[in-house]
Protein backbone atom coordinates (compact mmCIF):
# COMPACT_ATOMS: atom_id res chain seq x y z
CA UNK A 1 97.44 76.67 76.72
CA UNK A 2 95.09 76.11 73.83
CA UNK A 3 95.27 77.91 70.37
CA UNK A 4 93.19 78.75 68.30
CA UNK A 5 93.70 77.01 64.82
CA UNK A 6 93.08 79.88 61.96
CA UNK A 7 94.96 82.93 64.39
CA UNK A 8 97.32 81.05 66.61
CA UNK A 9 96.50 83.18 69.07
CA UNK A 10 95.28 82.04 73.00
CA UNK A 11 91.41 80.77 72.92
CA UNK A 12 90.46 82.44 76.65
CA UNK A 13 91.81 85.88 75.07
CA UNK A 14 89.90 85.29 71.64
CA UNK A 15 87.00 85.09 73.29
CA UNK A 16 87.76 88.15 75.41
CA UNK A 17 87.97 90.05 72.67
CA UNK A 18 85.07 89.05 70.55
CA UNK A 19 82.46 88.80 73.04
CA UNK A 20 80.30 91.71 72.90
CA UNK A 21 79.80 93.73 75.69
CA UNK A 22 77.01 93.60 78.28
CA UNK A 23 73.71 95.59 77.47
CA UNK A 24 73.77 99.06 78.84
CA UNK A 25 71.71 99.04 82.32
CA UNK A 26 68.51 101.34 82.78
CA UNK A 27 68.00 103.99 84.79
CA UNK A 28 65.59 101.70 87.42
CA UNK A 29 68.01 99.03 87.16
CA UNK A 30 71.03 101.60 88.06
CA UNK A 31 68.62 102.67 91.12
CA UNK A 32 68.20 99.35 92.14
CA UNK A 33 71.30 98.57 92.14
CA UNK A 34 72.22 101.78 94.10
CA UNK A 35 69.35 100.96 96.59
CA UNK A 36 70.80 97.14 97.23
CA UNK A 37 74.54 98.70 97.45
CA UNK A 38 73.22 101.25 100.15
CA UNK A 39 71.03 98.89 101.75
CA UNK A 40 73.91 96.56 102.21
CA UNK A 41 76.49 98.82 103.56
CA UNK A 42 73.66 99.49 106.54
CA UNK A 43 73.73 95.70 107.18
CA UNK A 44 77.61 95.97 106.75
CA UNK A 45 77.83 98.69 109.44
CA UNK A 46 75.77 97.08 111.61
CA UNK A 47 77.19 94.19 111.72
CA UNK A 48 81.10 95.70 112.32
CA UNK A 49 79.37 97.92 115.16
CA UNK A 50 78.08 94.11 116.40
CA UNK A 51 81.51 92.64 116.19
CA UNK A 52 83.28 95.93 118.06
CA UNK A 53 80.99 95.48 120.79
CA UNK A 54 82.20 92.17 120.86
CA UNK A 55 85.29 92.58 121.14
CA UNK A 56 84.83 95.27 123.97
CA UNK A 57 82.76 92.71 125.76
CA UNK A 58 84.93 90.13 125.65
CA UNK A 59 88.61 92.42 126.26
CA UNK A 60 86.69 93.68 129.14
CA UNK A 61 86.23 90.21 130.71
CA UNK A 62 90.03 89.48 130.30
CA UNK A 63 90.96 92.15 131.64
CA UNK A 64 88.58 91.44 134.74
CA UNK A 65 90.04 87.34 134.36
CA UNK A 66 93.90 88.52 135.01
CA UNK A 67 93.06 90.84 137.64
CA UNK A 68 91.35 87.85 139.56
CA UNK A 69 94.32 86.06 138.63
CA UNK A 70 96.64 88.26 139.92
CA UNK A 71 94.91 88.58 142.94
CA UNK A 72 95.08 84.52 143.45
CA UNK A 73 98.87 84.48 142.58
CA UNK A 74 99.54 87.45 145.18
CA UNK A 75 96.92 85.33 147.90
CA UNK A 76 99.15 82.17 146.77
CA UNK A 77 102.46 83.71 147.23
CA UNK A 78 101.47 85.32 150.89
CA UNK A 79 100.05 81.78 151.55
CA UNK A 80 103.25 80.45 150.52
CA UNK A 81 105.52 82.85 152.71
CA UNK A 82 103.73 82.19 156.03
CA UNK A 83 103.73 78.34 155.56
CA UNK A 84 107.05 78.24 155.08
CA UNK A 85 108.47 80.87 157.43
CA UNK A 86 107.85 79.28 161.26
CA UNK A 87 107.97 83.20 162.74
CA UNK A 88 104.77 83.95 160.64
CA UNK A 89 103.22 80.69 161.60
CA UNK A 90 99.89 81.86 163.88
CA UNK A 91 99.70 79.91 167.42
């Protein structure tokens, strides 16, 4: 860490406190401001309303992928129990 010379003290925390502080804002920058803020949250809620639907879309196609896999593991199985059992064996 780096001191400074005359105070001994940290440099980063000198400057800290010496800088001055930031001009006060005025009242049409403190509306713009509050005009971005608000216009960003829209974007921000649309685009978590586009990311839920998503999500829906896509949990809804998983769900309709293990069904159809289920269904081919059941076929597979019943497949399986004829072949191998002579008695089910058709003609």
């Amino acid at each position: 860490m780096r001191y400074d010379i005359k105070t001994h003290t940290p440099l980063f925390r000198h400057c800290l406190l010496t800088s001055p502080p930031p001009p006060p804002l005025s009242n049409n920058e403190i509306a713009t401001l509050q005009k971005n803020l608000e216009q960003c949250a829209v974007e921000t809620l649309g685009a978590q309303n586009n990311v839920d639907s998503s999500i829906r879309n896509m949990s809804d196609k998983v769900l309709q992928l293990g069904q159809i896999l289920a269904s081919i593991e059941v076929r597979t199985r019943l497949t399986n129990k004829v072949t191998n059992n002579p008695e089910l064996t058709p003609c």
